[in-house]
C-alpha atoms as a PDB file:
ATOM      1  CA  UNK A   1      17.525  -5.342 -17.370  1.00  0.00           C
ATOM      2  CA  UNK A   2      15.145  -6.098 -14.761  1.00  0.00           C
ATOM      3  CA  UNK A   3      14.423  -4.292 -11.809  1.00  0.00           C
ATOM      4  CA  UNK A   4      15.981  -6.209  -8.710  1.00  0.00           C
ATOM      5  CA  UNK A   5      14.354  -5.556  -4.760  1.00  0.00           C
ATOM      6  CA  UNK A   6      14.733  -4.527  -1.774  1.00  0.00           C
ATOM      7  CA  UNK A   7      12.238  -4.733   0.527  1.00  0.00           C
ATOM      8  CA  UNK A   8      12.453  -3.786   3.938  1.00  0.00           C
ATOM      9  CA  UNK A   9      10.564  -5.206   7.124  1.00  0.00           C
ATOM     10  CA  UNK A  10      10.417  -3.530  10.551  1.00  0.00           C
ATOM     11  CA  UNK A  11       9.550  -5.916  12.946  1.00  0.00           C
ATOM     12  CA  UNK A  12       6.278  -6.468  14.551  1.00  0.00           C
ATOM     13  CA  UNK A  13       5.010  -5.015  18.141  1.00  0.00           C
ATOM     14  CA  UNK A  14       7.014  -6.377  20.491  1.00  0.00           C
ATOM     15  CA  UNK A  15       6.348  -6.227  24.322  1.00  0.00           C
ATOM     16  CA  UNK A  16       7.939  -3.218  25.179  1.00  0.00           C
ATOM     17  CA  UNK A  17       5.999  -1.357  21.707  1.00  0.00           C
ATOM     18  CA  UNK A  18       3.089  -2.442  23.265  1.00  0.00           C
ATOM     19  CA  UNK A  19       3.795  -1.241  26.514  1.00  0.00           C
ATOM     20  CA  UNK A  20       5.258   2.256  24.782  1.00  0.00           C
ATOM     21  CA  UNK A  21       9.090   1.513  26.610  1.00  0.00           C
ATOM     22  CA  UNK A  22      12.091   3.198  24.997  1.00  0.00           C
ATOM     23  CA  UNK A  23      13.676  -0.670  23.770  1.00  0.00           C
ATOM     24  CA  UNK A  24      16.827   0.332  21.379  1.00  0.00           C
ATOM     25  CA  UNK A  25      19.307  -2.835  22.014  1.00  0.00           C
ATOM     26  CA  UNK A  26      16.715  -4.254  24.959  1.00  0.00           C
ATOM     27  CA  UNK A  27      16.345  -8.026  23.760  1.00  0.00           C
ATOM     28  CA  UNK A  28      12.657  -8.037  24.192  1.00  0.00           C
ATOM     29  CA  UNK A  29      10.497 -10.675  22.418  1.00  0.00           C
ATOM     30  CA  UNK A  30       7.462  -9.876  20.092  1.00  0.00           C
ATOM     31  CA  UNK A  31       4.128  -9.672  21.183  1.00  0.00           C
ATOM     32  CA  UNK A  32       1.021 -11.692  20.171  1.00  0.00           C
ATOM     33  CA  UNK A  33       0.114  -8.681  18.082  1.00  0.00           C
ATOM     34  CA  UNK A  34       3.431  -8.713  16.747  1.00  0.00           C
ATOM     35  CA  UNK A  35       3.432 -12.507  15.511  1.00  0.00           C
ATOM     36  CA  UNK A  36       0.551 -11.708  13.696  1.00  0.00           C
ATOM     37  CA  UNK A  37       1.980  -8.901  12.025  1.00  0.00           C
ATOM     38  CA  UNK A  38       4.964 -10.689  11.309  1.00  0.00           C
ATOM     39  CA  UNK A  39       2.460 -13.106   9.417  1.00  0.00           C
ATOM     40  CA  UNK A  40       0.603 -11.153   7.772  1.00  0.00           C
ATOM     41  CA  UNK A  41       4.010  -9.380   6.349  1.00  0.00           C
ATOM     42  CA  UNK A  42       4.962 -13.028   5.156  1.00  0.00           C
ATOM     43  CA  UNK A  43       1.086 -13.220   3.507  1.00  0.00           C
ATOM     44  CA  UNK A  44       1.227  -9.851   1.990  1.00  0.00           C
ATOM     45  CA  UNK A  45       4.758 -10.665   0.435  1.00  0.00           C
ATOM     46  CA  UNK A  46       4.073 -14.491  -0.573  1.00  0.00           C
ATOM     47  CA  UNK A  47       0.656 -13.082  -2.595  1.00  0.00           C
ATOM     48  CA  UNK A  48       2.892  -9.860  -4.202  1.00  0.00           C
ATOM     49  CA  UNK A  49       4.766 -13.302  -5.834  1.00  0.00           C
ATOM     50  CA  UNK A  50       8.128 -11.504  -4.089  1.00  0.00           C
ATOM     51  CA  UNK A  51      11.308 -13.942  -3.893  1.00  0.00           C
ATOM     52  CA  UNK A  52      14.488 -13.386  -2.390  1.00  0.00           C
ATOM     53  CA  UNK A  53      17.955 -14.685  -2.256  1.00  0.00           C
ATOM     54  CA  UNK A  54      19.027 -13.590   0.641  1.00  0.00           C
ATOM     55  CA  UNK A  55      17.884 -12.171   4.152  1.00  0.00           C
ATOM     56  CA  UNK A  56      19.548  -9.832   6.617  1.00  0.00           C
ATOM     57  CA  UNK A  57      18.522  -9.135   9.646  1.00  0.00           C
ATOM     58  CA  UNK A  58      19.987  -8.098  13.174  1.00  0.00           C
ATOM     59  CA  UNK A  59      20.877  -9.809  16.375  1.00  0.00           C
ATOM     60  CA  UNK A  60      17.655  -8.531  18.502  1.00  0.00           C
ATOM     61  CA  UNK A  61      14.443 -11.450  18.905  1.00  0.00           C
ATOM     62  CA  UNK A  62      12.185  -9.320  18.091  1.00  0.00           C
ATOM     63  CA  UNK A  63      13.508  -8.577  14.307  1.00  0.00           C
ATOM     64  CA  UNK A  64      14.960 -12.292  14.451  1.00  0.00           C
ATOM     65  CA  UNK A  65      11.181 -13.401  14.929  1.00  0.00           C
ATOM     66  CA  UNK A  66       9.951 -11.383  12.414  1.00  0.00           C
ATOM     67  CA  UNK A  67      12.259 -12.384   9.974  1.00  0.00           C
ATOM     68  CA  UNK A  68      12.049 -16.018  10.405  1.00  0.00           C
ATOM     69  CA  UNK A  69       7.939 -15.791  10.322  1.00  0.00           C
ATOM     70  CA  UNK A  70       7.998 -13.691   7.448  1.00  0.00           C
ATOM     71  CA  UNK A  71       9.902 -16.255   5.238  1.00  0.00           C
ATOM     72  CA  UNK A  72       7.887 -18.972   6.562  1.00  0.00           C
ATOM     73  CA  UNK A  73       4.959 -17.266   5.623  1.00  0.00           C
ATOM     74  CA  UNK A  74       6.144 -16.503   1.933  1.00  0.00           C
ATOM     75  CA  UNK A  75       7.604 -19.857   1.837  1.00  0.00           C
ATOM     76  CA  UNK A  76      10.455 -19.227   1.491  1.00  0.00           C
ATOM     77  CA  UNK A  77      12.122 -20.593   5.210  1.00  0.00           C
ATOM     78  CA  UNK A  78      15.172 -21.875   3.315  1.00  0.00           C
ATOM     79  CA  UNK A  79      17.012 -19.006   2.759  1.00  0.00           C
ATOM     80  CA  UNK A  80      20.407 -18.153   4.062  1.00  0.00           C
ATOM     81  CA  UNK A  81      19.761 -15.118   6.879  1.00  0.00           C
ATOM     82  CA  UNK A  82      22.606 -13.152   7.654  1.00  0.00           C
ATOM     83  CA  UNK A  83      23.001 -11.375  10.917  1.00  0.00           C
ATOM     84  CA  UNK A  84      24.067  -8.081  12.440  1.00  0.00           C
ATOM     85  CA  UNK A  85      24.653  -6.013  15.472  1.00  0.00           C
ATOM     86  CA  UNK A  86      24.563  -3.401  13.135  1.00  0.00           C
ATOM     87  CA  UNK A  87      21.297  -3.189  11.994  1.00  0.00           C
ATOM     88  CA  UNK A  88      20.091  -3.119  15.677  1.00  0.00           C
ATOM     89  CA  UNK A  89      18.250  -0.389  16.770  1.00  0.00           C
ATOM     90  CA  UNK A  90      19.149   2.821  17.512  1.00  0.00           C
ATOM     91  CA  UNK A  91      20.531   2.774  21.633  1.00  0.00           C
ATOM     92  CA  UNK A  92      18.558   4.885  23.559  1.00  0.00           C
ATOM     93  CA  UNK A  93      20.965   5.151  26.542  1.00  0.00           C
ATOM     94  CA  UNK A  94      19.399   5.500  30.323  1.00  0.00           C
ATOM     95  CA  UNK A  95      16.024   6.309  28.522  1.00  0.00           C
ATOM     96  CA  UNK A  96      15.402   1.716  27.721  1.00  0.00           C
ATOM     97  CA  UNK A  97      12.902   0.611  29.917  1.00  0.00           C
ATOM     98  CA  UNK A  98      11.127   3.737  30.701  1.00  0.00           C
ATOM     99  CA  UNK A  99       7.904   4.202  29.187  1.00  0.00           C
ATOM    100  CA  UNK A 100       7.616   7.265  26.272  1.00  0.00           C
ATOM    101  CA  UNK A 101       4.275   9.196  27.503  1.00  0.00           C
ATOM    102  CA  UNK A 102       5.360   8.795  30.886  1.00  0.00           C
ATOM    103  CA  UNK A 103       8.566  10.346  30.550  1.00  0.00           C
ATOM    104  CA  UNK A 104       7.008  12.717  28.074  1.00  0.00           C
ATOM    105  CA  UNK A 105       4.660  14.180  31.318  1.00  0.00           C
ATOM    106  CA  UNK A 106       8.031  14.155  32.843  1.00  0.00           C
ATOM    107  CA  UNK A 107      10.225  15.742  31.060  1.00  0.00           C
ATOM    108  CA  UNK A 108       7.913  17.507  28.304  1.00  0.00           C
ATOM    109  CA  UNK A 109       7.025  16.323  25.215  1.00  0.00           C
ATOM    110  CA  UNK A 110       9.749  18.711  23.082  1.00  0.00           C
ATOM    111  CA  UNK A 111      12.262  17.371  25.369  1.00  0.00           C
ATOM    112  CA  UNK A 112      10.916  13.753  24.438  1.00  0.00           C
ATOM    113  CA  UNK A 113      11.027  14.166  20.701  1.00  0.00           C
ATOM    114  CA  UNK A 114      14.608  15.988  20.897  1.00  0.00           C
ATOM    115  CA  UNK A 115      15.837  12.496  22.327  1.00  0.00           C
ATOM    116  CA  UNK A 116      13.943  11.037  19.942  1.00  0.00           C
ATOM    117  CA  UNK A 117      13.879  12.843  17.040  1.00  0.00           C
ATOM    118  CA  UNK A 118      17.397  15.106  16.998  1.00  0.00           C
ATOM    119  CA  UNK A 119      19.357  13.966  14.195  1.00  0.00           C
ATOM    120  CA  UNK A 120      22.721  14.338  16.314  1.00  0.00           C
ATOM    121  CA  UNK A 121      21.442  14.532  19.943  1.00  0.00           C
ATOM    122  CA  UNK A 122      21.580  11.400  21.899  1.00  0.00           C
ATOM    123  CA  UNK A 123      19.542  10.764  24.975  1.00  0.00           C
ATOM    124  CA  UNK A 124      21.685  10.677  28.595  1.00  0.00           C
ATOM    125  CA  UNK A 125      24.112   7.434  28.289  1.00  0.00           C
ATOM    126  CA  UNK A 126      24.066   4.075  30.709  1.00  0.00           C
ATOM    127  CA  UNK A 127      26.749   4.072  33.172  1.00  0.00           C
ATOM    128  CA  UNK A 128      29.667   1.606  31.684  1.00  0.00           C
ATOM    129  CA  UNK A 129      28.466  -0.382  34.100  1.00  0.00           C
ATOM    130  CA  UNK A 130      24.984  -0.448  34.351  1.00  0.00           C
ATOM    131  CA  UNK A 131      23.500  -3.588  33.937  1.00  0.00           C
ATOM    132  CA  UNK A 132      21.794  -3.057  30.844  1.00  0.00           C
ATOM    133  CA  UNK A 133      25.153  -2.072  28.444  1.00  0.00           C
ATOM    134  CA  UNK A 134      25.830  -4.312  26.087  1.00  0.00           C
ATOM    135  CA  UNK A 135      29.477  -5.971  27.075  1.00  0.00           C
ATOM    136  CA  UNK A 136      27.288  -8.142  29.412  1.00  0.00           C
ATOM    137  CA  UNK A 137      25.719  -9.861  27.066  1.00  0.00           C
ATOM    138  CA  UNK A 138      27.253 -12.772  25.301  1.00  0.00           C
ATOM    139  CA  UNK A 139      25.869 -11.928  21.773  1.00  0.00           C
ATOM    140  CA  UNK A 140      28.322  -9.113  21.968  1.00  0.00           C
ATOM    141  CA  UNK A 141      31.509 -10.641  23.303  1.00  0.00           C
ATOM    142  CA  UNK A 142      33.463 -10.813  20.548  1.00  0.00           C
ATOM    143  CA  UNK A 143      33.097  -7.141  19.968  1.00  0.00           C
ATOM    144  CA  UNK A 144      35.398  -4.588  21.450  1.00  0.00           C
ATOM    145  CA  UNK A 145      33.840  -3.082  23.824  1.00  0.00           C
ATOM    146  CA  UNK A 146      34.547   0.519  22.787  1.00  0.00           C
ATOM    147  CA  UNK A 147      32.247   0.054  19.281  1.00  0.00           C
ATOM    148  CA  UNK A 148      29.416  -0.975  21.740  1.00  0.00           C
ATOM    149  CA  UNK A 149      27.061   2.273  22.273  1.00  0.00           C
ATOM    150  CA  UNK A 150      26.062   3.884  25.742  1.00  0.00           C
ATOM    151  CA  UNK A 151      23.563   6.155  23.650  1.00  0.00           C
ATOM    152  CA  UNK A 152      23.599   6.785  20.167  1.00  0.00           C
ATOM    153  CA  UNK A 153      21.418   9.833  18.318  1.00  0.00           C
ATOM    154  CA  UNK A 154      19.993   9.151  14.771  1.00  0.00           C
ATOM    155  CA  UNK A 155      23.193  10.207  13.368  1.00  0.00           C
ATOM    156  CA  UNK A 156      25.178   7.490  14.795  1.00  0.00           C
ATOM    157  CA  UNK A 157      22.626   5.285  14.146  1.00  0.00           C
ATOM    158  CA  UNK A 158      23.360   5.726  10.557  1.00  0.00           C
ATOM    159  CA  UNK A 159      27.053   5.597  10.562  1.00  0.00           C
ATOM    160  CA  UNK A 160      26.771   2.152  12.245  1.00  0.00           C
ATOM    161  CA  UNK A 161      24.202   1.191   9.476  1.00  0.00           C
ATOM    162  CA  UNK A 162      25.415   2.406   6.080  1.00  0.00           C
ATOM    163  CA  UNK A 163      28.569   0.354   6.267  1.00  0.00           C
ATOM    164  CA  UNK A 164      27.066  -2.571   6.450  1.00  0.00           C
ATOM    165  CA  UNK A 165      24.893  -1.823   3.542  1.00  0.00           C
ATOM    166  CA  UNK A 166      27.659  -0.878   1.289  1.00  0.00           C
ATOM    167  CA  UNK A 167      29.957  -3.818   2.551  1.00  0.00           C
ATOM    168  CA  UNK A 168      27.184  -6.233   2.099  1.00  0.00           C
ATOM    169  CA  UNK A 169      23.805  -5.492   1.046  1.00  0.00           C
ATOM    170  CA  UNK A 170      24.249  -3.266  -2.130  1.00  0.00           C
ATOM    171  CA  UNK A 171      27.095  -5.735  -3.179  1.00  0.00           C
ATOM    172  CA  UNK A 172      24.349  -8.437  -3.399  1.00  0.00           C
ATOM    173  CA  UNK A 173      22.126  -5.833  -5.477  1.00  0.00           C
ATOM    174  CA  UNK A 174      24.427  -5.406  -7.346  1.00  0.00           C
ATOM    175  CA  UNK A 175      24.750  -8.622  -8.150  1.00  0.00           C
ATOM    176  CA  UNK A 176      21.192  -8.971  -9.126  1.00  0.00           C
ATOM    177  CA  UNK A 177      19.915 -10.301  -5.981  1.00  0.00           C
ATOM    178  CA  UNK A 178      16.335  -9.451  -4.449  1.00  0.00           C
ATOM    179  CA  UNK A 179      17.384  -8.953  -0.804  1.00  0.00           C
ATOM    180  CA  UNK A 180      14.858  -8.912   2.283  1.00  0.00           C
ATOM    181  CA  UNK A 181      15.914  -6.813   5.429  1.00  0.00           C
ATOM    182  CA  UNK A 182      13.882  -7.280   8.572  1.00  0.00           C
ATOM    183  CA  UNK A 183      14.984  -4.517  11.199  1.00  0.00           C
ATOM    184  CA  UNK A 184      14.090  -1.674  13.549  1.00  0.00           C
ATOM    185  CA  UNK A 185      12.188   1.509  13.028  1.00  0.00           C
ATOM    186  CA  UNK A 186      15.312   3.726  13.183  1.00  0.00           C
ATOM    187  CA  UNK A 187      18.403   1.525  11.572  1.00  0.00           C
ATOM    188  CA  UNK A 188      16.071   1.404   8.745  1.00  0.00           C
ATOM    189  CA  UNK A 189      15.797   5.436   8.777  1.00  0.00           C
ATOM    190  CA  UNK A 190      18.680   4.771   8.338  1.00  0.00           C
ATOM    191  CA  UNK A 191      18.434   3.222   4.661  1.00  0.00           C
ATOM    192  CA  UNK A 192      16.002   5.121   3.558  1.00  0.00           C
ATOM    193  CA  UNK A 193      17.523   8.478   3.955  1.00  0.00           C
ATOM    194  CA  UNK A 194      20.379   6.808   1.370  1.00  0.00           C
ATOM    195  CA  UNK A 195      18.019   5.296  -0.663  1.00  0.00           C
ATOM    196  CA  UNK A 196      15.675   8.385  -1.048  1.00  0.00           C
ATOM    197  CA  UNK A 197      18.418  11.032  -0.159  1.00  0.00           C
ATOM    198  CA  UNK A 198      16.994  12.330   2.375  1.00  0.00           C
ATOM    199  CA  UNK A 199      18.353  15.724   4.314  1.00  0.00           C
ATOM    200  CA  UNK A 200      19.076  15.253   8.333  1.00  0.00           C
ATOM    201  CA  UNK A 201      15.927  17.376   8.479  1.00  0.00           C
ATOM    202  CA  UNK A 202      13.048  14.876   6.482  1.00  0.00           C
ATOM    203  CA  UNK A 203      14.201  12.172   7.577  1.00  0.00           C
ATOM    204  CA  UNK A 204      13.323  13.160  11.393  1.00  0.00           C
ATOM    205  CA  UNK A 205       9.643  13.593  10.510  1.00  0.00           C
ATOM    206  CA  UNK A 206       9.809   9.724   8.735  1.00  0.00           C
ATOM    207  CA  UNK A 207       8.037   7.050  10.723  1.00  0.00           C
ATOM    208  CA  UNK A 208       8.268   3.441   9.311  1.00  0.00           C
ATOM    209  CA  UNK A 209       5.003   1.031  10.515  1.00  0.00           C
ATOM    210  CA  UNK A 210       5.584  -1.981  11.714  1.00  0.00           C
ATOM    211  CA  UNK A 211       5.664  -5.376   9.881  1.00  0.00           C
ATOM    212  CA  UNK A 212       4.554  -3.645   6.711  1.00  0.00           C
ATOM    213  CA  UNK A 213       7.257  -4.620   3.529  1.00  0.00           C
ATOM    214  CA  UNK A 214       8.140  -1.465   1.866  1.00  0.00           C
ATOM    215  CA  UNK A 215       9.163  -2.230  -1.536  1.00  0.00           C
ATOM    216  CA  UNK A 216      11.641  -0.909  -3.260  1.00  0.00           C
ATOM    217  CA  UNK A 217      12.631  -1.526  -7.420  1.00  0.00           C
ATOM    218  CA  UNK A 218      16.414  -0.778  -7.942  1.00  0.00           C
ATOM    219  CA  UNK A 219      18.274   0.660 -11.052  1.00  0.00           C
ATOM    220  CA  UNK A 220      21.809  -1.337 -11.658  1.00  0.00           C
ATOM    221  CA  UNK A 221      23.119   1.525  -9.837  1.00  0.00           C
ATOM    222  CA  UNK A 222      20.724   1.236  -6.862  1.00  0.00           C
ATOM    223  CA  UNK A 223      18.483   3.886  -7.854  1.00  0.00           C
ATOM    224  CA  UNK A 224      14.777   3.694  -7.173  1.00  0.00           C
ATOM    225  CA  UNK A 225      12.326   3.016 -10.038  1.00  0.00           C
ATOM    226  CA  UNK A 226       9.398   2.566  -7.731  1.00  0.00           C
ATOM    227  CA  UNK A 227       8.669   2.552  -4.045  1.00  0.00           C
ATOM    228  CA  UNK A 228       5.531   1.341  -2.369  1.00  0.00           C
ATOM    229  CA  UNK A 229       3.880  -0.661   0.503  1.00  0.00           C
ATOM    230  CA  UNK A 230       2.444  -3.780   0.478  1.00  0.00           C
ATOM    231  CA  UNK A 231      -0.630  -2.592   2.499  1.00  0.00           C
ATOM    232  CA  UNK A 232      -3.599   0.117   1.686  1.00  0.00           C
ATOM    233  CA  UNK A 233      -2.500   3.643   1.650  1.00  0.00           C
ATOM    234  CA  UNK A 234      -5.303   4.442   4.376  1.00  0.00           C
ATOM    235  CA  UNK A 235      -4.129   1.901   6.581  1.00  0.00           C
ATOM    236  CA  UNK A 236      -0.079   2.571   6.088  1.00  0.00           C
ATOM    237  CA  UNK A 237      -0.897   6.200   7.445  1.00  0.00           C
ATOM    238  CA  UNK A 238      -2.789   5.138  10.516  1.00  0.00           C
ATOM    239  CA  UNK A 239      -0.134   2.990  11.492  1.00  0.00           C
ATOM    240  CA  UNK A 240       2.528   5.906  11.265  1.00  0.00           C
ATOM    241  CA  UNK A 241       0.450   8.314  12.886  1.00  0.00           C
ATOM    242  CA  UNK A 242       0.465   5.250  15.969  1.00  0.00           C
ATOM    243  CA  UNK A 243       4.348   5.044  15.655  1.00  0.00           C
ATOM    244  CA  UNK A 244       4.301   8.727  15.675  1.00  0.00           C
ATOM    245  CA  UNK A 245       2.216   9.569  18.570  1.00  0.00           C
ATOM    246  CA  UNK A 246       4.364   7.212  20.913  1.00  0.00           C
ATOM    247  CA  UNK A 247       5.860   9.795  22.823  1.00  0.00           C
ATOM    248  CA  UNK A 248       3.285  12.065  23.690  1.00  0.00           C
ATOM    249  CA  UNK A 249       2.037  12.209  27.006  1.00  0.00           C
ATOM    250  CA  UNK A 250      -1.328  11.089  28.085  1.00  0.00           C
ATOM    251  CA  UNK A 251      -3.926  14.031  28.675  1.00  0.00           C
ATOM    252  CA  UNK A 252      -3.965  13.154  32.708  1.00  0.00           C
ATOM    253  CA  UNK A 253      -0.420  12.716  33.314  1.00  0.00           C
ATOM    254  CA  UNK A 254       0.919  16.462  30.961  1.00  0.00           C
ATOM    255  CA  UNK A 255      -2.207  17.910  33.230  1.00  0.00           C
ATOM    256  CA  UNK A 256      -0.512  16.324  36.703  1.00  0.00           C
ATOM    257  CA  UNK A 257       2.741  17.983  35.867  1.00  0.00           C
ATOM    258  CA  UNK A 258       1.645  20.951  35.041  1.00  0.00           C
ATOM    259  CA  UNK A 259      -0.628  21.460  38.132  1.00  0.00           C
ATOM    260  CA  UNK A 260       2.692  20.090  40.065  1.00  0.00           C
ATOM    261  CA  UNK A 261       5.371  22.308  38.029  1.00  0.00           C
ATOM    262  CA  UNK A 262       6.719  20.118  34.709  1.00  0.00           C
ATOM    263  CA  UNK A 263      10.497  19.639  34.780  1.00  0.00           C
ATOM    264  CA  UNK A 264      11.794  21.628  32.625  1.00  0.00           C
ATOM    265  CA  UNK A 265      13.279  20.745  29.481  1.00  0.00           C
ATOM    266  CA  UNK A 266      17.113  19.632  30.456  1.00  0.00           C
ATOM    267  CA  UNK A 267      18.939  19.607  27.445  1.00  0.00           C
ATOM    268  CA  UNK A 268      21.301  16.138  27.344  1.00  0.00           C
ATOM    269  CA  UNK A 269      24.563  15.996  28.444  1.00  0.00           C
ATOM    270  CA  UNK A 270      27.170  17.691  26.379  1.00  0.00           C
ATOM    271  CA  UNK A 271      29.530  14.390  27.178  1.00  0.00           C
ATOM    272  CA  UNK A 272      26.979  12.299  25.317  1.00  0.00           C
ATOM    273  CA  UNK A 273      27.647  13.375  21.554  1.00  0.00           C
ATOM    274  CA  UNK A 274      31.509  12.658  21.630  1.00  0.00           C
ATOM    275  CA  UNK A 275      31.075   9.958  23.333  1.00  0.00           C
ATOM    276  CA  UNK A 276      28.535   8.646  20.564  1.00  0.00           C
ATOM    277  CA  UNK A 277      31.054  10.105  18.103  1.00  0.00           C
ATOM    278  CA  UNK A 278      33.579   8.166  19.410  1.00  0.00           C
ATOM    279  CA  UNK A 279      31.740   4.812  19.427  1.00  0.00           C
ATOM    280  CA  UNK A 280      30.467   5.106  15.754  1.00  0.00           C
ATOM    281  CA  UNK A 281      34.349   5.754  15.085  1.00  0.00           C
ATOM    282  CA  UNK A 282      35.383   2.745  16.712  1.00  0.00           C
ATOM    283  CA  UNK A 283      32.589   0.915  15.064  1.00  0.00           C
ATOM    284  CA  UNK A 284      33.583   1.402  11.721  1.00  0.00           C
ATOM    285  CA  UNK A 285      36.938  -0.849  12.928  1.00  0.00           C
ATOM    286  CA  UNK A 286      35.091  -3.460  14.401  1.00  0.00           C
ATOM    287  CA  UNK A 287      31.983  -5.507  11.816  1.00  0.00           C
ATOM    288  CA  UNK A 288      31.968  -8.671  12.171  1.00  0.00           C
ATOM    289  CA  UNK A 289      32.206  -9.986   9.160  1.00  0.00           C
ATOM    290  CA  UNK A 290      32.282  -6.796   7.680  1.00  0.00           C
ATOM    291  CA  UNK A 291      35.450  -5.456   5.865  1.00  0.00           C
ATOM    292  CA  UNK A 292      37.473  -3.147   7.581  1.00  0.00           C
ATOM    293  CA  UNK A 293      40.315  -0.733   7.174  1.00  0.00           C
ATOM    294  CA  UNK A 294      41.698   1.469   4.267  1.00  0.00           C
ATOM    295  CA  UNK A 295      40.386  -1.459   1.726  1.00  0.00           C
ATOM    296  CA  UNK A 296      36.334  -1.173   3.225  1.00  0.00           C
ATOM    297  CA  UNK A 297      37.194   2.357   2.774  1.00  0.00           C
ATOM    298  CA  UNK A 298      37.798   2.463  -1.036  1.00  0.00           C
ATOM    299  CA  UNK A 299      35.489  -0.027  -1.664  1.00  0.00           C
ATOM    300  CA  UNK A 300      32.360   1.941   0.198  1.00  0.00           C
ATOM    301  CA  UNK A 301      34.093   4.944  -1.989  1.00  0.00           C
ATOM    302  CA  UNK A 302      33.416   3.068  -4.820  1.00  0.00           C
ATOM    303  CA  UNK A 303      30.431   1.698  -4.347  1.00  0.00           C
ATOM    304  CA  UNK A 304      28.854   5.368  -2.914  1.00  0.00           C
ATOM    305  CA  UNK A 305      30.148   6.887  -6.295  1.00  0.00           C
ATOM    306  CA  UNK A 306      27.592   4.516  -8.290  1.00  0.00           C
ATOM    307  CA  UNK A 307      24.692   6.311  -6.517  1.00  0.00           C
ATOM    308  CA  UNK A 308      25.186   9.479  -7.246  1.00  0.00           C
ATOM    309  CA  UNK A 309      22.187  11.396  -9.389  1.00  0.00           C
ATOM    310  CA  UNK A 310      23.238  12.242 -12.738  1.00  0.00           C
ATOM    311  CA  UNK A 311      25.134   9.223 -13.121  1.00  0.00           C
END
């Protein structure tokens, strides 16, 4: 039997990447440089001779954008895209908007990549009603409002993520289909921790590039054959070394705060785990048009049994 794909796309730079903001669910467009990565992705995945049946993608522009340029680059424009909040990016609470190296001079850079990096710490939450949280935006309305994140850490990120993949994505796999998801840098952590089995602790030290296809050839029980990038090795590595050097701080501004006393390093608040806890709960009640309740359940069950090793 052949080997079916999935290849997965984070999205070019958008404006806030290019700025070096914390974004998460910020509806910020792509940049300039991000279009042209976007096309280039299509170019690199239209010469590969890659063809899909089906897209997914989430409800953020800037992987919207991506994904729509990337199939009209590997012409291949009429394909059904399916959308979801949750492959959005990972909520970065109070910390969207601010920019990484300066808060990094701030705060120090091990506080930085704790809110960053920490498998299950999540940065300080929005106020419920700050203006940036999510129930005031109308792509979100017919959510309830309780699955809609204040802050989420890596960990929650993943529980949002996974049930969508077994609900929907694998099922297409499974049914032989080459599928193309276009997302963010940390929902699709997310997949490749399941994909690769990662532990909590390598998958903190993965960085995905943007608007570089990572392949991956699938068993018929979703187990990788082969897994590669459509771009030079050299050239994959300096663009995760960029992606991982976003939230250091500049040379001038860690020397200011140190001259001036740097804050030290407050740990989050306590309140902000359950609270993530509880929202990834809720989520798992509330998809879209993803199954819920005790039959989701059994059929994730299922579906998770398949992809065990030693099957």
């Amino acid at each position: 039997m052949a080997p079916r794909y999935l290849v997965l796309v984070r999205h070019g730079e958008s404006a806030w990447n290019k700025e070096n903001r914390f974004t998460g669910w910020t509806d910020v467009p792509l940049s300039e440089h991000g279009l042209k990565e976007a096309r280039e992705a299509g170019d690199m995945i239209r010469d590969k001779g890659l063809k899909f049946d089906v897209a997914y993608t989430s409800v953020l522009k800037r992987a919207v954008e991506t994904c729509w340029t990337v199939l009209m680059h590997s012409n291949q424009c009429y394909l059904p895209i399916k959308n979801t909040w949750r492959l959005n990016e990972r909520h970065y609470g109070a910390l969207q908007g601010l920019n990484k190296a300066e808060t990094a001079a701030k705060h120090g850079e091990e506080q930085v990549k704790i809110w960053r990096r920490a498998y299950a710490v999540p940065p300080p939450p929005l106020e419920p009603e700050d203006k940036r949280n999510a129930k005031f935006e109308e792509k979100y309305k017919h959510l309830p409002q309780e699955v809609l994140p204040l802050t989420e850490c890596l960990k929650d990120t993943v529980e949002r993520v996974l049930p969508y993949y077994f609900d929907e994505i694998a099922p297409a796999l499974l049914a032989g289909q080459n599928v193309l998801v276009v997302a963010h840098g940390n929902s699709l952590r997310g997949l490749v921790k399941h994909l690769d089995k990662m532990s909590e602790e390598d998958v903190l030290e993965l960085n995905i590039p943007t608007a570089v296809p990572l392949v991956y050839e699938l068993d018929e029980h979703l187990k990788p054959i082969k897994k590669y990038y459509l771009l030079d090795e050299e050239e994959v590595k300096k663009r995760i070394a960029a992606v991982a050097n976003q939230g250091k701080a500049k040379e001038g501004e860690a020397a200011q705060q140190q001259q001036g006393g740097a804050a030290p390093a407050a740990a989050a608040p306590a309140a902000a785990a359950p609270a993530a806890a509880a929202q990834a709960a809720a989520g798992a009640a509330a998809g879209g048009a993803t199954p819920t309740g005790k039959s989701a359940h059994s059929k994730r069950e299922k579906l998770k049994s398949l992809f065990k090793r030693g099957d």
